[in-house]
PDB file of N, CA and C in Angstrom:
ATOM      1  N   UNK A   1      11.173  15.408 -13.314  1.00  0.00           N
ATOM      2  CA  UNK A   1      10.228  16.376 -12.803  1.00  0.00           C
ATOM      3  C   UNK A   1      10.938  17.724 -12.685  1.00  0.00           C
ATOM      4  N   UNK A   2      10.392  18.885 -13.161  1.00  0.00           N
ATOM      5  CA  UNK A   2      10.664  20.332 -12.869  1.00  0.00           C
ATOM      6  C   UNK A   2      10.989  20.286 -11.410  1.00  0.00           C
ATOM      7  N   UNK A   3      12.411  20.923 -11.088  1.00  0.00           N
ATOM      8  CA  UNK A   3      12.303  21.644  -9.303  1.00  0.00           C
ATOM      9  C   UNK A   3      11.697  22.097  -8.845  1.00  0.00           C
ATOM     10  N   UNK A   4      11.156  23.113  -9.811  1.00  0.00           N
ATOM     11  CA  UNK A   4       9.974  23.824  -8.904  1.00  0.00           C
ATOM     12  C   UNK A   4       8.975  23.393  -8.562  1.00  0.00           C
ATOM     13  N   UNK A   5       8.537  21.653  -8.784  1.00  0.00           N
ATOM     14  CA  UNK A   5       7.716  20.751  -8.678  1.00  0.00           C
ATOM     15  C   UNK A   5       7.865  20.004  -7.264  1.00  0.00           C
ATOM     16  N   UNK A   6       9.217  20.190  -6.706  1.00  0.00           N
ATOM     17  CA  UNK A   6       9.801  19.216  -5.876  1.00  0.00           C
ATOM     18  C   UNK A   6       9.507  19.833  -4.279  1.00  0.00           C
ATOM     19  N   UNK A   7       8.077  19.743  -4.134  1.00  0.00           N
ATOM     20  CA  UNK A   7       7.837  20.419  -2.990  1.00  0.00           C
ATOM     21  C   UNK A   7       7.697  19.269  -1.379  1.00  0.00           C
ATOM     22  N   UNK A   8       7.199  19.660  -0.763  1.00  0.00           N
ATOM     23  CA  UNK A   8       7.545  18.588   0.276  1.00  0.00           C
ATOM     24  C   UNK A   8       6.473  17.291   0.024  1.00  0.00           C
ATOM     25  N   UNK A   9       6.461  15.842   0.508  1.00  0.00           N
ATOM     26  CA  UNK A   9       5.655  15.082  -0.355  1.00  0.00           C
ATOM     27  C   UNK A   9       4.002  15.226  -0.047  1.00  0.00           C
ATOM     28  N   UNK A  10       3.380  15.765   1.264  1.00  0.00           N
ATOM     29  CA  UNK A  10       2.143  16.221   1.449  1.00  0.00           C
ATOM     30  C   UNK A  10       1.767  17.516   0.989  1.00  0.00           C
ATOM     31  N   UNK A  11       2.455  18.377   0.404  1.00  0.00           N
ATOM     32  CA  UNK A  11       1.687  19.639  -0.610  1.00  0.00           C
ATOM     33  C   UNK A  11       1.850  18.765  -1.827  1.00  0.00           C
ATOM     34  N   UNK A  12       2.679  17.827  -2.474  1.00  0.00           N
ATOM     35  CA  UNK A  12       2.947  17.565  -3.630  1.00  0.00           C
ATOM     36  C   UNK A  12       1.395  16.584  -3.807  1.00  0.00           C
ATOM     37  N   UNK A  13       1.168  15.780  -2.719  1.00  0.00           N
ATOM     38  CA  UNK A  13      -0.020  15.342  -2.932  1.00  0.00           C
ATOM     39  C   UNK A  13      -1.311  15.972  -2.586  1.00  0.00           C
ATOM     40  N   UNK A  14      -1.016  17.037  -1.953  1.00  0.00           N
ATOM     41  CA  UNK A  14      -2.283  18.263  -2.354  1.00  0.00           C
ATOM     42  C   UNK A  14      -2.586  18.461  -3.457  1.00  0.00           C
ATOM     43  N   UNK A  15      -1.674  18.839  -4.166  1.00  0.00           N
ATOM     44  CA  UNK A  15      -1.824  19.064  -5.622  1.00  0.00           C
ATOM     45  C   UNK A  15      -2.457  17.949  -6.068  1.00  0.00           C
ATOM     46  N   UNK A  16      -2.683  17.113  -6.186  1.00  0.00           N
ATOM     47  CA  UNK A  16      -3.164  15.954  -7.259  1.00  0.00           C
ATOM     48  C   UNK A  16      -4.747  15.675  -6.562  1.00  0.00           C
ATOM     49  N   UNK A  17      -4.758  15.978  -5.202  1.00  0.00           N
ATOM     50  CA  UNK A  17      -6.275  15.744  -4.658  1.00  0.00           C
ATOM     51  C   UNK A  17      -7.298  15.832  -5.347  1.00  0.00           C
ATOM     52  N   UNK A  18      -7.362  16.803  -6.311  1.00  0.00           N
ATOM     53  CA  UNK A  18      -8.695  16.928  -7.379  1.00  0.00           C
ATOM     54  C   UNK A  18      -9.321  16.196  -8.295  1.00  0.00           C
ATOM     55  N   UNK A  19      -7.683  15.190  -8.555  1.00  0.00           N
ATOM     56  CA  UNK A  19      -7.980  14.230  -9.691  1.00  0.00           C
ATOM     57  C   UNK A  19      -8.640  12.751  -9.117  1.00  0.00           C
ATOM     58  N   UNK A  20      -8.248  12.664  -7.580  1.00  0.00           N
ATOM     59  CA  UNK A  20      -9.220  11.547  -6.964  1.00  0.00           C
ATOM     60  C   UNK A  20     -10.617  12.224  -6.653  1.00  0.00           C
ATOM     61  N   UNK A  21     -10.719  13.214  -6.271  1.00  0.00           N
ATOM     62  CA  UNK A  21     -12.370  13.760  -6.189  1.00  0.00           C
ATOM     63  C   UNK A  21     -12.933  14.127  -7.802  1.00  0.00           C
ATOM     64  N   UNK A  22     -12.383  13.525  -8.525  1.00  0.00           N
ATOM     65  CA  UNK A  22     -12.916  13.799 -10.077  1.00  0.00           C
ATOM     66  C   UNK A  22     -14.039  12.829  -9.927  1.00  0.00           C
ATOM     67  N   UNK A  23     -15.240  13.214 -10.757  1.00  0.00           N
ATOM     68  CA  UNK A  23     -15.875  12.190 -11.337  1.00  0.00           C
ATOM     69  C   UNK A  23     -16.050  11.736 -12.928  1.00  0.00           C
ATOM     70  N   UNK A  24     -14.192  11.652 -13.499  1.00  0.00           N
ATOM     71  CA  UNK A  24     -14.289  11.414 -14.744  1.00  0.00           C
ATOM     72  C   UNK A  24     -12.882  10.229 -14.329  1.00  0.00           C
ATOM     73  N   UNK A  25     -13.175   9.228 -14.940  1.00  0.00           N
ATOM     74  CA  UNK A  25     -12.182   8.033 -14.651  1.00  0.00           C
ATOM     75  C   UNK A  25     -11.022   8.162 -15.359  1.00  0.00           C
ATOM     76  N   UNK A  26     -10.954   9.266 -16.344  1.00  0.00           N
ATOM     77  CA  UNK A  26      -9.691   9.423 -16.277  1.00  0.00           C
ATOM     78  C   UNK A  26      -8.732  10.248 -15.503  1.00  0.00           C
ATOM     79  N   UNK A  27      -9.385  10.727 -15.158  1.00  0.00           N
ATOM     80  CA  UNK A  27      -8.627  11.370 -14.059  1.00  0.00           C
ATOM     81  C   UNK A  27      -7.883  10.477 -12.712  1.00  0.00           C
ATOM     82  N   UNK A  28      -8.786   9.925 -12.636  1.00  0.00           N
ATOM     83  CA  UNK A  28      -9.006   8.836 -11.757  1.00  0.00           C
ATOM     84  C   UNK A  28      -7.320   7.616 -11.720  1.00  0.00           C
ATOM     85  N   UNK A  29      -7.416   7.519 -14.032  1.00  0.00           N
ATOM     86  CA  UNK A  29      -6.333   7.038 -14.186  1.00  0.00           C
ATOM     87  C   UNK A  29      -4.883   8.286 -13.619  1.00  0.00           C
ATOM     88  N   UNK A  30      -4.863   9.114 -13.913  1.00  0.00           N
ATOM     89  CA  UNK A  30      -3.731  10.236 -14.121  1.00  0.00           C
ATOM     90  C   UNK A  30      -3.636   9.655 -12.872  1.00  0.00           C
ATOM     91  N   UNK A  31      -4.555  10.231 -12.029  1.00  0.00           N
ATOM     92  CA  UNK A  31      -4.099  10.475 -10.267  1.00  0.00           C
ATOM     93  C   UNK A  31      -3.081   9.175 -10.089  1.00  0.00           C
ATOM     94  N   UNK A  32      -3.468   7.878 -10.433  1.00  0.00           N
ATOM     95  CA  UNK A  32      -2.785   6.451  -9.909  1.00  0.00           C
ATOM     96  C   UNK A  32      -1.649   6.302 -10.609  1.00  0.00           C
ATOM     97  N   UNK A  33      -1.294   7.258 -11.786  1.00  0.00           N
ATOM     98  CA  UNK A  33      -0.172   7.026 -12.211  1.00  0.00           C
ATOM     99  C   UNK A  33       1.050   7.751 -11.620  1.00  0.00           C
ATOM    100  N   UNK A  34       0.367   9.175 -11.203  1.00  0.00           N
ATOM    101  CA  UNK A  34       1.530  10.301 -11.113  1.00  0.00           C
ATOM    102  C   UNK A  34       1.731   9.541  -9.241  1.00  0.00           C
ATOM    103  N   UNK A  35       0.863   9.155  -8.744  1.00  0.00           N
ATOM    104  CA  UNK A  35       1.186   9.069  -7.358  1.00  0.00           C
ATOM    105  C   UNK A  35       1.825   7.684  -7.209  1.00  0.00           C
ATOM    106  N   UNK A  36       1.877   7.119  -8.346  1.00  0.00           N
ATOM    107  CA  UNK A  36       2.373   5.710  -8.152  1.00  0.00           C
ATOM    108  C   UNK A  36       3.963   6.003  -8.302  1.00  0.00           C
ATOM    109  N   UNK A  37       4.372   6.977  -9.353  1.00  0.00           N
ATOM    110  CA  UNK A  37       5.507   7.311  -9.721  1.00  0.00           C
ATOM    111  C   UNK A  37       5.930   8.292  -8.413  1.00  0.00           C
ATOM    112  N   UNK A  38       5.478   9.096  -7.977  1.00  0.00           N
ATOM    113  CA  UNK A  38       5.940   9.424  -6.696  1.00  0.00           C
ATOM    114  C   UNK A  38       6.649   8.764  -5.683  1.00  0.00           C
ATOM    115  N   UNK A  39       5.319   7.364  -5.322  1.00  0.00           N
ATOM    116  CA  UNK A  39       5.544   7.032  -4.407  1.00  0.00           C
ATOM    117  C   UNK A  39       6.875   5.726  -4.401  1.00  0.00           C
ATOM    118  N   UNK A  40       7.002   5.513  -5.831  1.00  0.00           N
ATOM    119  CA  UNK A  40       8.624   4.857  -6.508  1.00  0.00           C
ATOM    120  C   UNK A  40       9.656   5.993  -6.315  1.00  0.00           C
ATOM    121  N   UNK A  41       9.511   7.111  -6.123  1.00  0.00           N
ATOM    122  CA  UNK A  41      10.356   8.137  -6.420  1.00  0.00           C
ATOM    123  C   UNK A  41      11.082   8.083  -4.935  1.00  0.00           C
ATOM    124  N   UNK A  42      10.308   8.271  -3.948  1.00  0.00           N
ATOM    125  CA  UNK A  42      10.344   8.054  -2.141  1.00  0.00           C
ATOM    126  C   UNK A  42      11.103   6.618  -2.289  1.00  0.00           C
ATOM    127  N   UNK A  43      10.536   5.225  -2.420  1.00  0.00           N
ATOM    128  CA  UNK A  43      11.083   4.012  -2.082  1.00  0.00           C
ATOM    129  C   UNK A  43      12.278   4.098  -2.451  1.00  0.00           C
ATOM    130  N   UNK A  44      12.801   4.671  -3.602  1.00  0.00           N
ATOM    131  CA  UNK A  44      14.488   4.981  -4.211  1.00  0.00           C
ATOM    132  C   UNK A  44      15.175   5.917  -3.454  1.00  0.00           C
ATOM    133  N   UNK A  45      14.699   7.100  -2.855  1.00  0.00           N
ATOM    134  CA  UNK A  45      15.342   7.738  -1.992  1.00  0.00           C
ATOM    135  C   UNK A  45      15.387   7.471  -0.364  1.00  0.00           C
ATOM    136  N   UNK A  46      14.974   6.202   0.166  1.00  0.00           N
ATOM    137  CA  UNK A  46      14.640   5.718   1.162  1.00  0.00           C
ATOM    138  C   UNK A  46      13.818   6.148   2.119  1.00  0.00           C
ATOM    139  N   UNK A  47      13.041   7.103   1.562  1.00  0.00           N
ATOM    140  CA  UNK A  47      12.324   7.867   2.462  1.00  0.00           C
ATOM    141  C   UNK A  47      10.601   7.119   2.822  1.00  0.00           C
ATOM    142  N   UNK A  48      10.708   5.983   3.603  1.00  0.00           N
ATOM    143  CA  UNK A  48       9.613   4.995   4.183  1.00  0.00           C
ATOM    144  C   UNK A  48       8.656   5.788   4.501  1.00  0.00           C
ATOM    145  N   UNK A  49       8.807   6.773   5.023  1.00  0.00           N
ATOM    146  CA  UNK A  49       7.190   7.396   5.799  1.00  0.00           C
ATOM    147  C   UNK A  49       6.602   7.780   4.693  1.00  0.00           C
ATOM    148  N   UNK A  50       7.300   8.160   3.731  1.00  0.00           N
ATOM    149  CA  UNK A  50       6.615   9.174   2.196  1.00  0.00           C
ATOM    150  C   UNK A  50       5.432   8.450   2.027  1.00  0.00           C
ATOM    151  N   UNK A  51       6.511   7.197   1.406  1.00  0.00           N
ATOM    152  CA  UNK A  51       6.191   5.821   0.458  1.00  0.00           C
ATOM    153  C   UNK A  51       5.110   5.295   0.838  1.00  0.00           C
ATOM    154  N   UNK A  52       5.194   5.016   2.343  1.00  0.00           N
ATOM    155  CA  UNK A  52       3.920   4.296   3.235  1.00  0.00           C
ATOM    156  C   UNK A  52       2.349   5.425   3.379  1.00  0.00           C
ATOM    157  N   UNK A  53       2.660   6.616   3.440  1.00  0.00           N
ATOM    158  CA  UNK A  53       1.529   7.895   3.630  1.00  0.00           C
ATOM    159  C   UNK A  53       1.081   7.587   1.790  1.00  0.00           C
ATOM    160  N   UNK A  54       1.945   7.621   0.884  1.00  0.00           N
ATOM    161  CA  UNK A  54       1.154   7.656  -0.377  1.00  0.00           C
ATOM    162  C   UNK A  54       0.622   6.215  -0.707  1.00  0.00           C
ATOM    163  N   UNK A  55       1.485   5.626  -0.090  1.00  0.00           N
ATOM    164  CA  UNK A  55       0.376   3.905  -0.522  1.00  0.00           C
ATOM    165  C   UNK A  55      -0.951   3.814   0.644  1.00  0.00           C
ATOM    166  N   UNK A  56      -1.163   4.697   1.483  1.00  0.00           N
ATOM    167  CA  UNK A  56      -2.079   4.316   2.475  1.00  0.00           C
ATOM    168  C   UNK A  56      -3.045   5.407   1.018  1.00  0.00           C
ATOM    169  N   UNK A  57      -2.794   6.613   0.747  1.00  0.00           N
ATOM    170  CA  UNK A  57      -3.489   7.637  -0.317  1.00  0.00           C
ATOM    171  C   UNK A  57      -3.822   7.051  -1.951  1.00  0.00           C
ATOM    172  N   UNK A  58      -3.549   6.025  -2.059  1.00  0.00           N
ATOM    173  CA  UNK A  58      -3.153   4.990  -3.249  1.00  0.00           C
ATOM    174  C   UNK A  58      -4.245   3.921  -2.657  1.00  0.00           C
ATOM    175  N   UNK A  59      -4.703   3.729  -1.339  1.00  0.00           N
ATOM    176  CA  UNK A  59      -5.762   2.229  -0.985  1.00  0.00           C
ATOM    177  C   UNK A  59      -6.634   3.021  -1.155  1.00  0.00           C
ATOM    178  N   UNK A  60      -7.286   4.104  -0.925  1.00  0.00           N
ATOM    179  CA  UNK A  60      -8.014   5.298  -0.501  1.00  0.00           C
ATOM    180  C   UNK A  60      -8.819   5.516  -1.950  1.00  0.00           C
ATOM    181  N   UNK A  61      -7.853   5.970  -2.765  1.00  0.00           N
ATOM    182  CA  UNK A  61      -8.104   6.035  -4.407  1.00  0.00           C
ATOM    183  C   UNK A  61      -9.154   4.890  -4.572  1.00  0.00           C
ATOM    184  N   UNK A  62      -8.206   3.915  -4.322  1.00  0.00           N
ATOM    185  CA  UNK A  62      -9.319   2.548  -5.103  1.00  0.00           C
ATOM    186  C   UNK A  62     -10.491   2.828  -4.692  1.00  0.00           C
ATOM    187  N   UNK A  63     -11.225   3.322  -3.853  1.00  0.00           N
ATOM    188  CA  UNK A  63     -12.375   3.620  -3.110  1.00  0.00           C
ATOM    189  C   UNK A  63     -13.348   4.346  -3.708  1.00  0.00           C
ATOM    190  N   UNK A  64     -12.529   5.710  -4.162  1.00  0.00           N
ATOM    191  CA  UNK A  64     -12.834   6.662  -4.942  1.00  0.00           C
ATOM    192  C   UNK A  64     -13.120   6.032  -6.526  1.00  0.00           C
ATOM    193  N   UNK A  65     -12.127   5.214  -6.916  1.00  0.00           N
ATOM    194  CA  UNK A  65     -12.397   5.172  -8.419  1.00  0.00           C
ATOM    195  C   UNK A  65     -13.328   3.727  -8.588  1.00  0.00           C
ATOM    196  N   UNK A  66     -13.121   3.022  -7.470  1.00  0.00           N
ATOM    197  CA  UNK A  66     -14.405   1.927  -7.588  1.00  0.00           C
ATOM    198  C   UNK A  66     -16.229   2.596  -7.772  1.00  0.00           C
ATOM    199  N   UNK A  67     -15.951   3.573  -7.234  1.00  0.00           N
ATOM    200  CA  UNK A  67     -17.613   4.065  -7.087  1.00  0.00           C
ATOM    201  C   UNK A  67     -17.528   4.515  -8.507  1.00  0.00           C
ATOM    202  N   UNK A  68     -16.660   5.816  -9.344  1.00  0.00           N
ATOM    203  CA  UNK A  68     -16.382   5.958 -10.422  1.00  0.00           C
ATOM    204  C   UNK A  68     -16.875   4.981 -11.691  1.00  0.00           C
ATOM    205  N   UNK A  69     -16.285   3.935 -11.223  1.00  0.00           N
ATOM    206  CA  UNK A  69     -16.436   2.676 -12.179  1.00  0.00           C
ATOM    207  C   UNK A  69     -17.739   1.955 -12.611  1.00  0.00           C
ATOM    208  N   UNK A  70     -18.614   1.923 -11.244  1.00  0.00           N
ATOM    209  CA  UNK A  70     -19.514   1.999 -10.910  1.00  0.00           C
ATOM    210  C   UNK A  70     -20.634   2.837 -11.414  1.00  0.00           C
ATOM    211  N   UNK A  71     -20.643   3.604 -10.933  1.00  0.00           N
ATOM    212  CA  UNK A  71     -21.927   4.476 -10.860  1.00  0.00           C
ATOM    213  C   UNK A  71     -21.515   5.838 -12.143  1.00  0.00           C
ATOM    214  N   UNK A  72     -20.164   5.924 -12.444  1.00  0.00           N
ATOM    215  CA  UNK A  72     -19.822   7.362 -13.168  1.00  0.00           C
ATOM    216  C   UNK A  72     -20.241   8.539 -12.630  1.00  0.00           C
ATOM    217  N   UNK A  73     -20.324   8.512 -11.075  1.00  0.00           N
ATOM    218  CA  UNK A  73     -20.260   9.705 -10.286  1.00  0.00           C
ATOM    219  C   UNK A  73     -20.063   9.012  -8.909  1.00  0.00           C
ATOM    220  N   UNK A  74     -20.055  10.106  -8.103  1.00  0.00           N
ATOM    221  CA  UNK A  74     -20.024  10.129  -6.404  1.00  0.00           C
ATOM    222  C   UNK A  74     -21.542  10.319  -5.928  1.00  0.00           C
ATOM    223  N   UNK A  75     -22.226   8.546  -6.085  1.00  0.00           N
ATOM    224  CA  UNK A  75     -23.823   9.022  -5.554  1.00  0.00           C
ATOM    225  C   UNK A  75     -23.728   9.508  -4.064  1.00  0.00           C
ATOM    226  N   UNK A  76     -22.786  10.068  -3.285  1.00  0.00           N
ATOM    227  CA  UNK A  76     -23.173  10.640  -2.068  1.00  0.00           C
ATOM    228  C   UNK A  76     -22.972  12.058  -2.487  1.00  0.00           C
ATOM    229  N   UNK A  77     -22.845  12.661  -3.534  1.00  0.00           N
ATOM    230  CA  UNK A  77     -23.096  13.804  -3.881  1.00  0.00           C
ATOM    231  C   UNK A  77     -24.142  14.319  -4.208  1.00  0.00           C
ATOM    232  N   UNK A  78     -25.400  13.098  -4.935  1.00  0.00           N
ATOM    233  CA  UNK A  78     -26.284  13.620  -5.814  1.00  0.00           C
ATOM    234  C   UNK A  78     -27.375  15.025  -5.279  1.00  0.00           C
ATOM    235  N   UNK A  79     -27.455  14.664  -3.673  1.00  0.00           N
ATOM    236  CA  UNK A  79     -28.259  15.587  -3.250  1.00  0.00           C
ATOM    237  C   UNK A  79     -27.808  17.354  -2.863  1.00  0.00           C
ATOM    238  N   UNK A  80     -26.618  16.951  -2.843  1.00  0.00           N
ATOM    239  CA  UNK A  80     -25.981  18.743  -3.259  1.00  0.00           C
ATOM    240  C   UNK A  80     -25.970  18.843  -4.562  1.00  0.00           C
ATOM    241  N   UNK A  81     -25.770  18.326  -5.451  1.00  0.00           N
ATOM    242  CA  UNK A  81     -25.970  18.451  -6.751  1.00  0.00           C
ATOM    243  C   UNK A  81     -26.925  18.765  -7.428  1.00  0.00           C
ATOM    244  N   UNK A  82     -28.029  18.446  -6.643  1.00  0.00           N
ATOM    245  CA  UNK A  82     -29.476  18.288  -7.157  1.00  0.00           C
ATOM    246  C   UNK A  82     -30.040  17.199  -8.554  1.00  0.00           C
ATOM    247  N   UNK A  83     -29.549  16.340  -7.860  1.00  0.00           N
ATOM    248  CA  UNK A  83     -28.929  15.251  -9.272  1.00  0.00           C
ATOM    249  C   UNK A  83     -30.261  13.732  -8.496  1.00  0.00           C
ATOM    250  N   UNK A  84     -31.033  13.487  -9.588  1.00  0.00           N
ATOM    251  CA  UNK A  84     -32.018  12.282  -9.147  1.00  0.00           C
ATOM    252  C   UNK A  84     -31.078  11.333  -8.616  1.00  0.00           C
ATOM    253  N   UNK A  85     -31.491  10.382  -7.951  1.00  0.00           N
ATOM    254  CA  UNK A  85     -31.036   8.939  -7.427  1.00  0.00           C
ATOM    255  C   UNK A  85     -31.344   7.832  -8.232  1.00  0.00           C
ATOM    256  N   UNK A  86     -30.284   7.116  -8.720  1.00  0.00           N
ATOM    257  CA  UNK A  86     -31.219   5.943  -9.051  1.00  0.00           C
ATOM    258  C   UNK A  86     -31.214   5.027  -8.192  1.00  0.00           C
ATOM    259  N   UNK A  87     -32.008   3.722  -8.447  1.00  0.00           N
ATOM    260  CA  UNK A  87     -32.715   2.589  -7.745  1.00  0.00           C
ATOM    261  C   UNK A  87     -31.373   2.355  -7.289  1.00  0.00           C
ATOM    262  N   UNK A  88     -30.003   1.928  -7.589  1.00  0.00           N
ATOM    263  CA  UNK A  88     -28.846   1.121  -7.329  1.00  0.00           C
ATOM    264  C   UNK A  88     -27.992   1.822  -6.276  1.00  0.00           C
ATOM    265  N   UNK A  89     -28.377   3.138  -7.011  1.00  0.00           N
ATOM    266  CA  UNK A  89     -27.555   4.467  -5.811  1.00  0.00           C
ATOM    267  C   UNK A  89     -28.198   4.328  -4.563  1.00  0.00           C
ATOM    268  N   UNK A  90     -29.319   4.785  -4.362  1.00  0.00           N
ATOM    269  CA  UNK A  90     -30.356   5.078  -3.153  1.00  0.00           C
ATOM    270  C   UNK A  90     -29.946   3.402  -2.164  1.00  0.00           C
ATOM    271  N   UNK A  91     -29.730   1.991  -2.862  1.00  0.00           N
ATOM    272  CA  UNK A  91     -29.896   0.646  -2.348  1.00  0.00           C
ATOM    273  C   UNK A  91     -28.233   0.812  -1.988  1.00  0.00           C
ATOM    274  N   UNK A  92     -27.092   1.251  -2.607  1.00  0.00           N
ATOM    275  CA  UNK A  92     -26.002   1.301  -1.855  1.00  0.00           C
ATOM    276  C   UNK A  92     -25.661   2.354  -1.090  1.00  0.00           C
ATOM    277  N   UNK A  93     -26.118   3.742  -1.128  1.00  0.00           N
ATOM    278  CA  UNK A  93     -26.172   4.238   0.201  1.00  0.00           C
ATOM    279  C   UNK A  93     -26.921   3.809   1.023  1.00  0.00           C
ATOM    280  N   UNK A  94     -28.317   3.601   1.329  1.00  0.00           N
ATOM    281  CA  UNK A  94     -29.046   2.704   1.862  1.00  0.00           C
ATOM    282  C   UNK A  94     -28.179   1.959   3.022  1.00  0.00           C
ATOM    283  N   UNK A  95     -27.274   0.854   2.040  1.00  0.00           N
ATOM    284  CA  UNK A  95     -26.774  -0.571   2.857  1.00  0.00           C
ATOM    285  C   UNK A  95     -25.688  -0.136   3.211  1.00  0.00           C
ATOM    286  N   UNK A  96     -25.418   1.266   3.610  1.00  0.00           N
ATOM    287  CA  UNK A  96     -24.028   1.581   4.397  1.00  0.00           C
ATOM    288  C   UNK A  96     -22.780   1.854   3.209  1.00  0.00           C
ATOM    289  N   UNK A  97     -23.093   2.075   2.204  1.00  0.00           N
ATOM    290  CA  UNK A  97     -22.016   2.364   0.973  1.00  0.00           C
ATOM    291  C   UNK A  97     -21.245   3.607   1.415  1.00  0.00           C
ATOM    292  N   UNK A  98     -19.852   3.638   0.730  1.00  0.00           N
ATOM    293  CA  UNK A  98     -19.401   5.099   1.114  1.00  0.00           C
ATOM    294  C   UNK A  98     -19.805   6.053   0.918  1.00  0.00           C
ATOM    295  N   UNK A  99     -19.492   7.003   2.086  1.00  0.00           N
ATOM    296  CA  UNK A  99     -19.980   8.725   2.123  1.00  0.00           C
ATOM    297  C   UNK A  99     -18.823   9.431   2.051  1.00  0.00           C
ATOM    298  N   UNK A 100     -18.010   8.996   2.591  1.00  0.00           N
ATOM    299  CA  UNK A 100     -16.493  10.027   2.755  1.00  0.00           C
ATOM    300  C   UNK A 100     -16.777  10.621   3.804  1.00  0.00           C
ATOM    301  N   UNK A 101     -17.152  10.151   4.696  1.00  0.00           N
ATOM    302  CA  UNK A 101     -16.749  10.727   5.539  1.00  0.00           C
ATOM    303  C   UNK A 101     -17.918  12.818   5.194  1.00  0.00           C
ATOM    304  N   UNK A 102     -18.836  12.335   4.460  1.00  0.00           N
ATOM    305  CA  UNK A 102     -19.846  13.895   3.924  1.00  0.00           C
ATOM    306  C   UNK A 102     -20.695  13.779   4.767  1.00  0.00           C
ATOM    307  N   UNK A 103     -21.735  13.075   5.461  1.00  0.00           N
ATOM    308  CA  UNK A 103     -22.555  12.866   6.425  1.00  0.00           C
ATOM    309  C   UNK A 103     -23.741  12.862   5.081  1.00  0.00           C
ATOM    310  N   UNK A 104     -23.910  12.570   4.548  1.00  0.00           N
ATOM    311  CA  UNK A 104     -24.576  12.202   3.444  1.00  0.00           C
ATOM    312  C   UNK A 104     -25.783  11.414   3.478  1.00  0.00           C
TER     313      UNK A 104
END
Protein backbone atom coordinates (compact mmCIF):
# COMPACT_ATOMS: atom_id res chain seq x y z
CA UNK A 1 0.00 0.00 0.00
CA UNK A 2 1.15 3.72 -0.84
CA UNK A 3 2.11 5.73 2.65
CA UNK A 4 0.19 8.19 1.89
CA UNK A 5 -2.58 5.58 2.18
CA UNK A 6 -1.53 4.61 5.72
CA UNK A 7 -3.86 6.75 7.60
CA UNK A 8 -5.25 5.90 10.99
CA UNK A 9 -7.54 2.60 10.67
CA UNK A 10 -11.11 4.58 11.14
CA UNK A 11 -10.44 7.36 8.32
CA UNK A 12 -8.90 4.42 6.31
CA UNK A 13 -12.30 2.83 6.65
CA UNK A 14 -14.07 6.04 5.91
CA UNK A 15 -12.71 5.88 2.80
CA UNK A 16 -14.17 2.63 1.61
CA UNK A 17 -17.79 3.48 3.23
CA UNK A 18 -19.24 4.17 -0.24
CA UNK A 19 -18.51 0.89 -1.60
CA UNK A 20 -20.82 -0.81 1.22
CA UNK A 21 -23.61 1.88 0.58
CA UNK A 22 -23.21 0.95 -3.21
CA UNK A 23 -26.02 -0.58 -4.84
CA UNK A 24 -23.85 -2.41 -7.41
CA UNK A 25 -22.47 -5.87 -5.98
CA UNK A 26 -19.46 -5.26 -7.14
CA UNK A 27 -18.61 -2.93 -5.21
CA UNK A 28 -19.98 -4.70 -2.59
CA UNK A 29 -17.18 -7.38 -3.72
CA UNK A 30 -14.13 -4.60 -3.67
CA UNK A 31 -15.35 -3.31 -0.22
CA UNK A 32 -14.91 -7.21 1.38
CA UNK A 33 -11.77 -7.58 -0.18
CA UNK A 34 -9.81 -4.35 0.57
CA UNK A 35 -11.24 -4.49 4.26
CA UNK A 36 -10.53 -8.06 4.61
CA UNK A 37 -6.88 -7.31 3.64
CA UNK A 38 -6.80 -4.53 6.11
CA UNK A 39 -8.15 -6.17 8.68
CA UNK A 40 -5.11 -9.16 8.05
CA UNK A 41 -2.88 -6.20 7.87
CA UNK A 42 -3.92 -5.15 11.88
CA UNK A 43 -3.96 -9.08 13.05
CA UNK A 44 -0.03 -9.12 11.78
CA UNK A 45 0.76 -5.99 13.46
CA UNK A 46 -1.02 -7.00 16.67
CA UNK A 47 -3.15 -4.33 16.77
CA UNK A 48 -6.66 -6.31 18.28
CA UNK A 49 -8.92 -3.30 18.59
CA UNK A 50 -8.30 -2.49 14.66
CA UNK A 51 -8.90 -6.11 13.68
CA UNK A 52 -12.00 -6.56 15.99
CA UNK A 53 -13.72 -2.74 14.89
CA UNK A 54 -13.18 -3.99 11.10
CA UNK A 55 -14.57 -7.53 11.60
CA UNK A 56 -17.54 -6.05 13.63
CA UNK A 57 -17.63 -3.45 9.89
CA UNK A 58 -17.10 -6.80 7.84
CA UNK A 59 -20.62 -8.54 9.86
CA UNK A 60 -22.33 -5.21 9.00
CA UNK A 61 -21.36 -5.53 5.16
CA UNK A 62 -22.99 -8.91 4.97
CA UNK A 63 -26.18 -7.00 5.75
CA UNK A 64 -25.64 -4.52 3.22
CA UNK A 65 -24.67 -6.92 0.43
CA UNK A 66 -27.37 -9.58 1.39
CA UNK A 67 -30.16 -7.02 0.50
CA UNK A 68 -27.86 -6.24 -2.71
CA UNK A 69 -28.09 -9.84 -3.63
CA UNK A 70 -31.45 -9.79 -3.13
CA UNK A 71 -33.32 -7.13 -4.31
CA UNK A 72 -30.24 -5.23 -6.54
CA UNK A 73 -30.91 -2.17 -4.50
CA UNK A 74 -31.52 -0.76 -0.90
CA UNK A 75 -35.55 -1.15 -0.89
CA UNK A 76 -35.46 1.25 2.18
CA UNK A 77 -34.38 3.79 -0.21
CA UNK A 78 -37.01 3.47 -2.85
CA UNK A 79 -39.14 6.26 -1.44
CA UNK A 80 -36.39 9.02 -1.54
CA UNK A 81 -35.61 7.81 -4.73
CA UNK A 82 -38.89 7.95 -6.04
CA UNK A 83 -38.42 4.42 -7.18
CA UNK A 84 -41.94 1.97 -7.24
CA UNK A 85 -42.01 -0.89 -4.60
CA UNK A 86 -42.35 -4.16 -5.49
CA UNK A 87 -44.69 -6.85 -3.93
CA UNK A 88 -41.36 -8.60 -2.14
CA UNK A 89 -39.88 -5.14 -1.13
CA UNK A 90 -43.07 -3.52 0.45
CA UNK A 91 -43.63 -7.61 2.33
CA UNK A 92 -39.91 -7.30 3.71
CA UNK A 93 -40.02 -3.92 4.92
CA UNK A 94 -43.44 -4.62 6.03
CA UNK A 95 -42.10 -7.75 8.33
CA UNK A 96 -39.45 -5.60 10.03
CA UNK A 97 -36.58 -6.00 7.21
CA UNK A 98 -33.62 -3.65 7.44
CA UNK A 99 -33.75 0.16 7.40
CA UNK A 100 -30.33 1.17 8.65
CA UNK A 101 -31.11 2.61 11.03
CA UNK A 102 -33.11 5.57 7.95
CA UNK A 103 -36.47 5.57 9.78
CA UNK A 104 -37.82 4.37 6.59
Amino acid sequence: MHPSLRLAPARRMWFYMPLMHSEHIEDHEAYIKVVSEMQEEFREQGDKQSEDCIGDSLEFEKKHKHLIERFERYPHRNAQLGRSMTKEEEEYLRSGGEHFRTGA
